[in-house]
C-alpha atoms as a PDB file:
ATOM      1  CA  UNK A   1      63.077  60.531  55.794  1.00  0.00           C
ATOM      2  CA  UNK A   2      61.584  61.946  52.802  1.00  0.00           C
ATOM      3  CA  UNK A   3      64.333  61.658  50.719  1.00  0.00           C
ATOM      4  CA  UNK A   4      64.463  57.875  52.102  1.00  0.00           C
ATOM      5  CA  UNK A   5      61.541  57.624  50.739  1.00  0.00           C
ATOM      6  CA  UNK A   6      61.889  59.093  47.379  1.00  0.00           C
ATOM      7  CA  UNK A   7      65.010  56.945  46.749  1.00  0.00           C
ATOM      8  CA  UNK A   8      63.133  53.904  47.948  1.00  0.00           C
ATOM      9  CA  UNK A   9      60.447  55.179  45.672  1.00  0.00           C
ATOM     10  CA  UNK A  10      62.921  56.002  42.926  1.00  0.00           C
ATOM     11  CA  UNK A  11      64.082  51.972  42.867  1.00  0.00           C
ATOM     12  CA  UNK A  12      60.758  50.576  43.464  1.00  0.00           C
ATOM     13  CA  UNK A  13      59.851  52.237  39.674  1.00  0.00           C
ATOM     14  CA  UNK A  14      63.410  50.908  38.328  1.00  0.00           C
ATOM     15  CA  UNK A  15      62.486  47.441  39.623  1.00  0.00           C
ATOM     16  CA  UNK A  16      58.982  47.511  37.982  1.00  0.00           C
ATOM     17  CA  UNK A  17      60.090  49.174  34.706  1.00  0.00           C
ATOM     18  CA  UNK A  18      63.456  47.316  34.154  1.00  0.00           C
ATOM     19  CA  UNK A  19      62.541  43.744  35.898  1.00  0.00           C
ATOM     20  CA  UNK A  20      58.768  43.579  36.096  1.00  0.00           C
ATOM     21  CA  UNK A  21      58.249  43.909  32.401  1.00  0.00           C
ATOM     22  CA  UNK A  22      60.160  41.410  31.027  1.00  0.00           C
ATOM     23  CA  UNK A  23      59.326  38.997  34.773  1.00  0.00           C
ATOM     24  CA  UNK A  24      55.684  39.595  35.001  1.00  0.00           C
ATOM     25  CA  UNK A  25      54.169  41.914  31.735  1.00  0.00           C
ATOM     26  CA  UNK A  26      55.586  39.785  29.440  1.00  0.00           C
ATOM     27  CA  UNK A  27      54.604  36.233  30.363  1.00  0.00           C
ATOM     28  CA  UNK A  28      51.263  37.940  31.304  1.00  0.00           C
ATOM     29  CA  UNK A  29      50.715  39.121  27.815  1.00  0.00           C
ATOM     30  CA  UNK A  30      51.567  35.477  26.316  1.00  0.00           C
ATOM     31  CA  UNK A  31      48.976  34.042  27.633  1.00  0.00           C
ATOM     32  CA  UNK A  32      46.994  32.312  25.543  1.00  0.00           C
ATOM     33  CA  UNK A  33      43.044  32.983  25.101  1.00  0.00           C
ATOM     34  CA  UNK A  34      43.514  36.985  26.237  1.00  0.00           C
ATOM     35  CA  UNK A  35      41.220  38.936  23.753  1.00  0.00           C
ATOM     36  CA  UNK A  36      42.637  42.009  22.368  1.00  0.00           C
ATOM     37  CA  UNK A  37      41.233  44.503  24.573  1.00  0.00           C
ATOM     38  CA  UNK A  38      41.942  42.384  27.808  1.00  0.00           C
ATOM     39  CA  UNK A  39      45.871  42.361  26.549  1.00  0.00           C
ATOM     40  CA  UNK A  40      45.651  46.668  25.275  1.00  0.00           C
ATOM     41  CA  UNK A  41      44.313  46.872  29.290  1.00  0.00           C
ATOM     42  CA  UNK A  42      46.564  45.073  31.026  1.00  0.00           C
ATOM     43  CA  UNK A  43      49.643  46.220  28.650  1.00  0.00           C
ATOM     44  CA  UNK A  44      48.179  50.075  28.877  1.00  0.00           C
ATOM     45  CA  UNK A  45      47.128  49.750  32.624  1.00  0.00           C
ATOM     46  CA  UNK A  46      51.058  48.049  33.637  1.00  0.00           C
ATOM     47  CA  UNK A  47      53.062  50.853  31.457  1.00  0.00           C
ATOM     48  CA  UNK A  48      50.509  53.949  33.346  1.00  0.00           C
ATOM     49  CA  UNK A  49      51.352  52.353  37.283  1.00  0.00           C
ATOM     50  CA  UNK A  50      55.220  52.565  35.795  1.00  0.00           C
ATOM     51  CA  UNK A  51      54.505  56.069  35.185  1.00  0.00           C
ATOM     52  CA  UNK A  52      52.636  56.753  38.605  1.00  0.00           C
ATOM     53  CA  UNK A  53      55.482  55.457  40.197  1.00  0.00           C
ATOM     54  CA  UNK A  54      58.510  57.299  38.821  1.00  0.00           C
ATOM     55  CA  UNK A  55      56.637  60.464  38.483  1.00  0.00           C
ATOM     56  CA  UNK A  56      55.792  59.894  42.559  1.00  0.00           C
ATOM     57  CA  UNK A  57      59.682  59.101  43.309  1.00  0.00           C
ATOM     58  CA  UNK A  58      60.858  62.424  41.776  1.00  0.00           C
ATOM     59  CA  UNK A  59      57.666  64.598  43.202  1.00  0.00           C
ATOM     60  CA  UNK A  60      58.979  62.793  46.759  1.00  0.00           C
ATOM     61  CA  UNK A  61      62.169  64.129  45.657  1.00  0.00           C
ATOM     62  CA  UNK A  62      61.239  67.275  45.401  1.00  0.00           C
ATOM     63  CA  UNK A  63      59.086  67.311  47.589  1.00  0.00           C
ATOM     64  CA  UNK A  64      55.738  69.848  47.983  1.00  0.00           C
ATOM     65  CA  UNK A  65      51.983  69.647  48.829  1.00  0.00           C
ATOM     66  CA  UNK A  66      50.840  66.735  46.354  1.00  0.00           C
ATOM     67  CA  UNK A  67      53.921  64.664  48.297  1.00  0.00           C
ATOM     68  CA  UNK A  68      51.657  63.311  51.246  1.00  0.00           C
ATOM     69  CA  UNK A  69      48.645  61.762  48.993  1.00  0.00           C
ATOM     70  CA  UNK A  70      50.738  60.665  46.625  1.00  0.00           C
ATOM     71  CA  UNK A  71      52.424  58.302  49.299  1.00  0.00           C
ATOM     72  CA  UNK A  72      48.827  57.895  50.395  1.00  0.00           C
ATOM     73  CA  UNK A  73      48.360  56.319  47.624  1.00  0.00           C
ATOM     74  CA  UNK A  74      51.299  54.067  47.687  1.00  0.00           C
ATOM     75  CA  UNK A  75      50.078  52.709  51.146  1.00  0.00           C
ATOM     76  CA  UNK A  76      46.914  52.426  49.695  1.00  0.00           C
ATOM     77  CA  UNK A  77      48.725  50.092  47.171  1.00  0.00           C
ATOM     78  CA  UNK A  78      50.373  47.940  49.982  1.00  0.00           C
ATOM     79  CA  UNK A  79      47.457  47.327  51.167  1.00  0.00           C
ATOM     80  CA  UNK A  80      46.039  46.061  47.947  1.00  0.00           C
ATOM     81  CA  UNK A  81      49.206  43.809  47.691  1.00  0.00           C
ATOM     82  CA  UNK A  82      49.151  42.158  51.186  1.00  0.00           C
ATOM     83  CA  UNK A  83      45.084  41.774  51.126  1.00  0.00           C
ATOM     84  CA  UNK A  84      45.384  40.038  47.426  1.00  0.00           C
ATOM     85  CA  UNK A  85      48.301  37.777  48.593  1.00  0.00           C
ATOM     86  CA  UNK A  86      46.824  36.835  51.833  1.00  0.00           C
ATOM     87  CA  UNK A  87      43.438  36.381  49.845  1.00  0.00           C
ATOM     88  CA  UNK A  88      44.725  34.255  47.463  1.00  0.00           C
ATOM     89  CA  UNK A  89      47.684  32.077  49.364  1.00  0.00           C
ATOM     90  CA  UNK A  90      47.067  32.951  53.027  1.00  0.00           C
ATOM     91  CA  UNK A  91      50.286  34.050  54.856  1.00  0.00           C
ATOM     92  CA  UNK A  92      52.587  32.680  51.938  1.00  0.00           C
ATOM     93  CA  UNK A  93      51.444  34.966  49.689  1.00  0.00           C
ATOM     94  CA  UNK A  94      52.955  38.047  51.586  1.00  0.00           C
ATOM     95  CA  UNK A  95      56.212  36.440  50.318  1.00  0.00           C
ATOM     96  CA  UNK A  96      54.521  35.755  46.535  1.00  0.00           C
ATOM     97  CA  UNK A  97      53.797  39.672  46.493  1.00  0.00           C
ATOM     98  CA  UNK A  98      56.090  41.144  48.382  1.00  0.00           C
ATOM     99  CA  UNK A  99      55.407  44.752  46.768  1.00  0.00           C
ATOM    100  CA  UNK A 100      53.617  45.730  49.525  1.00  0.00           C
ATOM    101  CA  UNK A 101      57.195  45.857  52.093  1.00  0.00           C
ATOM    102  CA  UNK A 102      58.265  48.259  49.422  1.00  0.00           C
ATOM    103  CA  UNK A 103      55.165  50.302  48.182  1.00  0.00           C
ATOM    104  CA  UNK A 104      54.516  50.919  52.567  1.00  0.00           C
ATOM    105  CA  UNK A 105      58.089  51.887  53.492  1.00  0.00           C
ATOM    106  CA  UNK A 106      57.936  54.283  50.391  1.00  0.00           C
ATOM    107  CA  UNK A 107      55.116  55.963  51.289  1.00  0.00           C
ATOM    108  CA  UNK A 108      55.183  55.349  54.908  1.00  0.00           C
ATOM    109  CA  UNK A 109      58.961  57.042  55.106  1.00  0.00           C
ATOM    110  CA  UNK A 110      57.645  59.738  52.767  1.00  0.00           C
ATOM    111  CA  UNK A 111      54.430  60.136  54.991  1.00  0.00           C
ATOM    112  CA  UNK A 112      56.587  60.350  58.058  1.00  0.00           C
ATOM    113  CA  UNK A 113      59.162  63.036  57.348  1.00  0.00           C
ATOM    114  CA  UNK A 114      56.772  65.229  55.671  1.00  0.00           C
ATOM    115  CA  UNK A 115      54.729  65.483  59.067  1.00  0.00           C
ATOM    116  CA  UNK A 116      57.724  66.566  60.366  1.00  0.00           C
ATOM    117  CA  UNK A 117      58.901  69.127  58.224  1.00  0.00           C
END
């Protein structure tokens, strides 16, 4: 389950790095009226959580004591996802941010197996 998890993990990074950039960062950063420091933050802040997450998919890999709160803290991350969307679009906007199916079954699988190792 772990390395489920880690591979899950492993893609969920790929997705954000290789996709999310040019699908979300990007467009984000064009917006007009952004001061400098807002667009440094939010450029900064979207590069670090692509970090977080690949350096989580290959500790999951590997495996080790820091592997359970790091997937704590990708559950803690679905849960930020599903309470935004549902804040902000009700049940529809599960689908609009759907990170938090991924982020969960991450951590969840990684979570899972190392309970039972």
């Amino acid at each position: 389950m772990v390395r489920a998890g880690a591979i899950l993990a492993g893609v969920t990074a790929a997705v954000h790095i290789l996709v999310g950039t040019y699908d979300t960062l990007l467009p984000l950063l064009d917006t007009p009226g952004l001061t400098p420091a807002v667009r440094g933050t939010l450029h900064a802040c979207w590069h670090f959580l692509g970090f977080v997450l690949a350096f989580s998919a290959w500790r999951f890999w590997r495996g080790g004591p820091d592997a359970p709160g790091l997937a704590a803290v990708w559950i803690g991350g679905a849960l930020c996802f599903a309470l935004v969307g549902l804040w902000q679009a009700g049940l529809a906007g599960l689908v609009v941010l759907p990170q938090w199916v991924f982020l969960s079954l991450a951590g969840g699988l990684v979570m899972a197996g190392m309970r039972r190792a």
